[in-house]
C-alpha atoms as a PDB file:
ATOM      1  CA  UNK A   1       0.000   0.000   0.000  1.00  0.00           C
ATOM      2  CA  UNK A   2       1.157   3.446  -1.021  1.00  0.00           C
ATOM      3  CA  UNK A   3       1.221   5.996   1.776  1.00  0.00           C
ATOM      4  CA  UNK A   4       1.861   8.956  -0.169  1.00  0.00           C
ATOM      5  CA  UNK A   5       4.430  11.821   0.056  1.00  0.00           C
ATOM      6  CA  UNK A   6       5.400  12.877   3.437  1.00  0.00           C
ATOM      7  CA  UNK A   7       5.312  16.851   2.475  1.00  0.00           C
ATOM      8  CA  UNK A   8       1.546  16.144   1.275  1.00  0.00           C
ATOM      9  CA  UNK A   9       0.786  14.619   4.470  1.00  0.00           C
ATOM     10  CA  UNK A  10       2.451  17.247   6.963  1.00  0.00           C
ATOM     11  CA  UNK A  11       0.723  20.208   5.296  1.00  0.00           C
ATOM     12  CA  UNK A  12      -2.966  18.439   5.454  1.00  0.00           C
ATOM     13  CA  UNK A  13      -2.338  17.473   8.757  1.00  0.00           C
ATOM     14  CA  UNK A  14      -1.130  21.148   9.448  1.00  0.00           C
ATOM     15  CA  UNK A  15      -4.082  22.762   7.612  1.00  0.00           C
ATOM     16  CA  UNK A  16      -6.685  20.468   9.269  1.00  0.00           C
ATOM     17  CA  UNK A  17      -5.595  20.832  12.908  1.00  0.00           C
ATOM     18  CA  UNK A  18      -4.947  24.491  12.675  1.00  0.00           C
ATOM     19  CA  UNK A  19      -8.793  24.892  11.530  1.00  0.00           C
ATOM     20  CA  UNK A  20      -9.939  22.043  13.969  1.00  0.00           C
ATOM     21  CA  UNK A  21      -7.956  23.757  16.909  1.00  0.00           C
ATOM     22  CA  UNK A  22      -9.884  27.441  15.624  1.00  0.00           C
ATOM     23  CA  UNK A  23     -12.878  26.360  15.982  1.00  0.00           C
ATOM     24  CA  UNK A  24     -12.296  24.642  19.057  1.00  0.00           C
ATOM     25  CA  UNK A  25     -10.703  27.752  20.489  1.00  0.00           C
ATOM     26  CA  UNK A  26     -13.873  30.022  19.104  1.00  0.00           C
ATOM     27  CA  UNK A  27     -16.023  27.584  20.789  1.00  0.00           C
ATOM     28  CA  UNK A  28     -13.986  27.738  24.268  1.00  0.00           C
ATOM     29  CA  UNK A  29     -14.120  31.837  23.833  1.00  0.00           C
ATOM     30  CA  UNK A  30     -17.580  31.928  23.347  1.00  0.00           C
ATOM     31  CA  UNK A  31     -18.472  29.951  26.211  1.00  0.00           C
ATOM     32  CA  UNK A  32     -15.633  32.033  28.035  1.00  0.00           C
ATOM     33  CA  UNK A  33     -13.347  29.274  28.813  1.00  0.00           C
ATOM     34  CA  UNK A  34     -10.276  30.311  27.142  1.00  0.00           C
ATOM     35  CA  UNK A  35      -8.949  33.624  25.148  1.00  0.00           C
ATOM     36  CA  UNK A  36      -9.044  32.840  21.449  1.00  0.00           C
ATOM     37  CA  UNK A  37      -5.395  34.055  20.773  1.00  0.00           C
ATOM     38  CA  UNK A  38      -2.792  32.983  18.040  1.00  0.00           C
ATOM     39  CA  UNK A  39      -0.619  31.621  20.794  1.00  0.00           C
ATOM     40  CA  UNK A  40      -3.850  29.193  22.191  1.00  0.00           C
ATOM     41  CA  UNK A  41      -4.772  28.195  18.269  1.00  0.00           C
ATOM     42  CA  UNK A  42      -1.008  26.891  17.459  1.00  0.00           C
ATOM     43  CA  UNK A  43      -0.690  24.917  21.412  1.00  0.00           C
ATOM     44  CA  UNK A  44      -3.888  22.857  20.352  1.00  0.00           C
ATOM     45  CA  UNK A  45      -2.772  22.971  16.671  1.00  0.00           C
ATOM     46  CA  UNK A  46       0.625  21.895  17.691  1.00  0.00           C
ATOM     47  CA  UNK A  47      -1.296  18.951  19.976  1.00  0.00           C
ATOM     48  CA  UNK A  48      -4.039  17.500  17.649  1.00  0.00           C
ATOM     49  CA  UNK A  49      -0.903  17.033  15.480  1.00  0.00           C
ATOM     50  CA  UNK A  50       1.108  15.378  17.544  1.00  0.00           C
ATOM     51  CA  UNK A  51      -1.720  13.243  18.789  1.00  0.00           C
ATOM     52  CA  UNK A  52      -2.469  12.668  14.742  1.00  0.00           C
ATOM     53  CA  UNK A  53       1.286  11.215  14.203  1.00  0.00           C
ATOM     54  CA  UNK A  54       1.404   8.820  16.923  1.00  0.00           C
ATOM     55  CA  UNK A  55      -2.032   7.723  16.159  1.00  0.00           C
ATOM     56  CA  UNK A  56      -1.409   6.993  12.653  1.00  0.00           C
ATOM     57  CA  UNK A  57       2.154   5.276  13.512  1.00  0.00           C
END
């Protein structure tokens, strides 16, 4: 089975957690949990990610 090029992979992984981890954040704000800042978008970002790669491994 093919897995396809790496590059491919990091950047849709990139662009879907960076829009999961906005809404999630703009959901938290609303409901006044967290700040929606740049900073709190990348952290989750930066986690679903991580989570992503070792799930996938």
């Amino acid at each position: 089975m093919a897995e396809g090029d790496p590059r491919v992979l990091f950047v849709m992984n990139l662009v879907l957690s960076s829009i999961f981890a906005t809404v999630v954040i703009w959901g938290l704000d609303f409901i006044d949990v967290v700040a929606l800042t740049p900073w709190n978008v990348a952290s989750l970002a930066l986690l679903v990610m991580a989570l992503t790669y070792v799930v996938t491994r």
